[in-house]
C-alpha atoms as a PDB file:
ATOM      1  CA  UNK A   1     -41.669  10.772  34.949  1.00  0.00           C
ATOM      2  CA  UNK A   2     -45.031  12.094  35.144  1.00  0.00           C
ATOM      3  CA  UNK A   3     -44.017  15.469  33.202  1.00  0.00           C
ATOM      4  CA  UNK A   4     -42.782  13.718  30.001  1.00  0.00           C
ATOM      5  CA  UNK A   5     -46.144  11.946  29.883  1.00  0.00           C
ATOM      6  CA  UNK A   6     -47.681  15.151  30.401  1.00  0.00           C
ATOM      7  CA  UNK A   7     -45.380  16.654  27.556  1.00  0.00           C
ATOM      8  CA  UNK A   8     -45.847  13.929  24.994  1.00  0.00           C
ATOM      9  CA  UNK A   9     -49.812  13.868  25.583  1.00  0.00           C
ATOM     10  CA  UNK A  10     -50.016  17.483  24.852  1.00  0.00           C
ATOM     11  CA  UNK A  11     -48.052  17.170  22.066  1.00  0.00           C
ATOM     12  CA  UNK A  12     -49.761  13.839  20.368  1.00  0.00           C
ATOM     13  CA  UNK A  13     -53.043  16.445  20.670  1.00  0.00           C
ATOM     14  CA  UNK A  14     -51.432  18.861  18.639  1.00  0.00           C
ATOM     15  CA  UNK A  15     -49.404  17.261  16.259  1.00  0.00           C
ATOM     16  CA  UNK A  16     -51.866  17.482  13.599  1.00  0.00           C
ATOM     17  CA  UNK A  17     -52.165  21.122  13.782  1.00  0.00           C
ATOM     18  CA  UNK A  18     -49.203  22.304  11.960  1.00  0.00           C
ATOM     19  CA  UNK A  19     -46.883  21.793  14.792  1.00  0.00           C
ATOM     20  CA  UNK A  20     -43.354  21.106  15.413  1.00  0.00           C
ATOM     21  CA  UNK A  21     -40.443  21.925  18.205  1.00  0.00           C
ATOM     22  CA  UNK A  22     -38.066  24.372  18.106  1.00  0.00           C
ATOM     23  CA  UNK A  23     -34.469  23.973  18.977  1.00  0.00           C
ATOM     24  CA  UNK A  24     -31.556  26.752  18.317  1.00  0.00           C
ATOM     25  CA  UNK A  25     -27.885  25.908  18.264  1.00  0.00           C
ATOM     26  CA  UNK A  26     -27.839  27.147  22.079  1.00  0.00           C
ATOM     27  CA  UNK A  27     -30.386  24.359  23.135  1.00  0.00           C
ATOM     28  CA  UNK A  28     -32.733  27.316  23.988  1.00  0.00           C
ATOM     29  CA  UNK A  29     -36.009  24.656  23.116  1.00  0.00           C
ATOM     30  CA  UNK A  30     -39.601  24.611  23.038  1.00  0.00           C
ATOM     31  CA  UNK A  31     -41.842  22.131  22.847  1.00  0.00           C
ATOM     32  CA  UNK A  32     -44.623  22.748  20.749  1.00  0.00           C
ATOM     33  CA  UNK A  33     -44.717  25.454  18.288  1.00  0.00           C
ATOM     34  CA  UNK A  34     -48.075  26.162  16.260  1.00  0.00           C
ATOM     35  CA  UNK A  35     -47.336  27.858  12.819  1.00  0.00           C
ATOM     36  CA  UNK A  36     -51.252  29.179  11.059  1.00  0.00           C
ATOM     37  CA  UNK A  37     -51.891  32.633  10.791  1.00  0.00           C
ATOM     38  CA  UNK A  38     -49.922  33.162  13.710  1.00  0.00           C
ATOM     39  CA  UNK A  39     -46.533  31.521  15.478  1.00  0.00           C
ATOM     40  CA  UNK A  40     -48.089  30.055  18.769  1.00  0.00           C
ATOM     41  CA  UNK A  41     -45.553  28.905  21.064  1.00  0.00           C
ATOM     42  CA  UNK A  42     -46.460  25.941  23.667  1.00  0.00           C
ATOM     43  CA  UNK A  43     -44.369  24.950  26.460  1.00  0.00           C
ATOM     44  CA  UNK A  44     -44.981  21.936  28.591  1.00  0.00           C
ATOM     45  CA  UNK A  45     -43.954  22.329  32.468  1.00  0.00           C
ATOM     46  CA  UNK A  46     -45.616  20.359  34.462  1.00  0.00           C
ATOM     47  CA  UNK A  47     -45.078  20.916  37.963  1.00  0.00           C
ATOM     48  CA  UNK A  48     -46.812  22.820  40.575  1.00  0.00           C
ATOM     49  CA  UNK A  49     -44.191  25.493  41.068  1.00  0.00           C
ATOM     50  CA  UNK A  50     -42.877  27.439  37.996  1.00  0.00           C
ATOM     51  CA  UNK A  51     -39.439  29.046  38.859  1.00  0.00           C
ATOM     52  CA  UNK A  52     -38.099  32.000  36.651  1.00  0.00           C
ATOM     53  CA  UNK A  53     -35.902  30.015  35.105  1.00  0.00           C
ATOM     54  CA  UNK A  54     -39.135  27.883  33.598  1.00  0.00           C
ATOM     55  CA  UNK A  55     -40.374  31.084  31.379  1.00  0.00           C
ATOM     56  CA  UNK A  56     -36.672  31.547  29.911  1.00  0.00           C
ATOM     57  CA  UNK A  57     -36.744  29.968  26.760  1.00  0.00           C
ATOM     58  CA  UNK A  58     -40.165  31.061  26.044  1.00  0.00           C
ATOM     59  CA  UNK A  59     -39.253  34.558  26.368  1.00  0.00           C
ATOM     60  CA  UNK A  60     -36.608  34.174  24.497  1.00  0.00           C
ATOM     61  CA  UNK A  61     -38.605  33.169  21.628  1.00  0.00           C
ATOM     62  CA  UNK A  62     -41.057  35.356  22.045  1.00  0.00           C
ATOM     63  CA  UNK A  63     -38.912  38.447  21.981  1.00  0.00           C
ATOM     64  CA  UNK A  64     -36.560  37.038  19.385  1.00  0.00           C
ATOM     65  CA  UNK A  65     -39.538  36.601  17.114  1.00  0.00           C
ATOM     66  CA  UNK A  66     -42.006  39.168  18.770  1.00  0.00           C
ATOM     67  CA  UNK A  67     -44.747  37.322  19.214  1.00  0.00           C
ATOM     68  CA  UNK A  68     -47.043  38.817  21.549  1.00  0.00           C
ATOM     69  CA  UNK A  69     -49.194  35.231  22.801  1.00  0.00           C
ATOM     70  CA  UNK A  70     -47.681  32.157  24.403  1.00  0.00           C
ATOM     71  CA  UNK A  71     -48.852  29.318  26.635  1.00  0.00           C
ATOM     72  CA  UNK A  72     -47.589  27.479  28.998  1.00  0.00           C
ATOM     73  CA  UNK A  73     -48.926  24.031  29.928  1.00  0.00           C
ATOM     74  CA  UNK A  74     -49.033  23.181  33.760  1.00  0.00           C
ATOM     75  CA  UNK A  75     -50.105  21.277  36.441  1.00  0.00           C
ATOM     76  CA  UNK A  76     -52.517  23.888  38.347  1.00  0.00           C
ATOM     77  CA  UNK A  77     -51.468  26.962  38.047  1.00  0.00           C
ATOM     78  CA  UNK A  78     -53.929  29.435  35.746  1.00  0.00           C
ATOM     79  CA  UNK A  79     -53.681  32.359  35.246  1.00  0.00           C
ATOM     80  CA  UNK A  80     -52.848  35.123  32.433  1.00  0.00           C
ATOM     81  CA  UNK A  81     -49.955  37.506  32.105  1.00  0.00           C
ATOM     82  CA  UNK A  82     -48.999  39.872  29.778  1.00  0.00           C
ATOM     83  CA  UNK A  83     -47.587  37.619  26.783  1.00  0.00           C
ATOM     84  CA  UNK A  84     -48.396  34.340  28.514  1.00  0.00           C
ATOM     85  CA  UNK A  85     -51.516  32.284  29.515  1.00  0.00           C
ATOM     86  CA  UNK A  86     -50.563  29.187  31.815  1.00  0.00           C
ATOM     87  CA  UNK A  87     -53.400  26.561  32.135  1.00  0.00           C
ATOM     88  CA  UNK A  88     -53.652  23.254  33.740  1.00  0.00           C
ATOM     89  CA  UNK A  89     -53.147  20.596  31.561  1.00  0.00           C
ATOM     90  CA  UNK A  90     -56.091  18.702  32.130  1.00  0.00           C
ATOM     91  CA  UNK A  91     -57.808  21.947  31.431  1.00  0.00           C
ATOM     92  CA  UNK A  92     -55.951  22.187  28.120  1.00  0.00           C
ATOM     93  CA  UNK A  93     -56.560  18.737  26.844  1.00  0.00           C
ATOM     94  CA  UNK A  94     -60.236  18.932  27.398  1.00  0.00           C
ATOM     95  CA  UNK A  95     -60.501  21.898  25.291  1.00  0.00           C
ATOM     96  CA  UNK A  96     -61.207  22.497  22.054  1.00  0.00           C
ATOM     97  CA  UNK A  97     -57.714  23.088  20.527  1.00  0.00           C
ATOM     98  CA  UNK A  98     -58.218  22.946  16.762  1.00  0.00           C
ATOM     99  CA  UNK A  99     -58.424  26.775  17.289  1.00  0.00           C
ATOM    100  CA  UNK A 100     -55.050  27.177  18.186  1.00  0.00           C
ATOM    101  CA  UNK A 101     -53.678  26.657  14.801  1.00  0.00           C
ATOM    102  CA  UNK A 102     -55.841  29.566  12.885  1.00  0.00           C
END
């Protein structure tokens, strides 16, 4: 499927920047996390139409460790809410993403 190759691209971009995925005992999961200064979580959803259910895990995380910044890796859809920026992922991987880890 074309979103685990999105997933696993993303994350073999990352991987040398501290990175690793999270996993509790109640399979709430995400797939990147950045640890520098700050905890940045990353998740992966590639598809063109996020449902609520999508963000769940993330906000878990985020309030469970209150982190205030998050993104969220998709397939068009960019835009910027509160705690979250969600950016194309041919967007992301042609940025400059060394910064994410400071």
């Amino acid at each position: 499927e074309i979103g685990n190759l999105a997933e696993t691209q993303v994350f073999n971009e990352l991987k040398d920047n501290n990175t690793y995925f999270w996993r509790d005992k109640y399979k709430h999961e995400i797939d990147v996390i950045i640890k520098g200064k700050n905890i940045l979580p990353i998740e992966i959803k590639y598809k063109n139409n996020l449902k609520g259910s999508d963000l769940d895990n993330i906000n878990f995380f985020l309030n469970k460790n209150k982190i205030k910044k998050s993104i969220i890796v998709t397939k068009d859809l960019f835009k910027k809410e509160e705690k979250t920026i969600f950016i194309p992922a041919w967007l992301f991987l042609l940025g400059d993403i060394g910064y994410l880890s400071e």
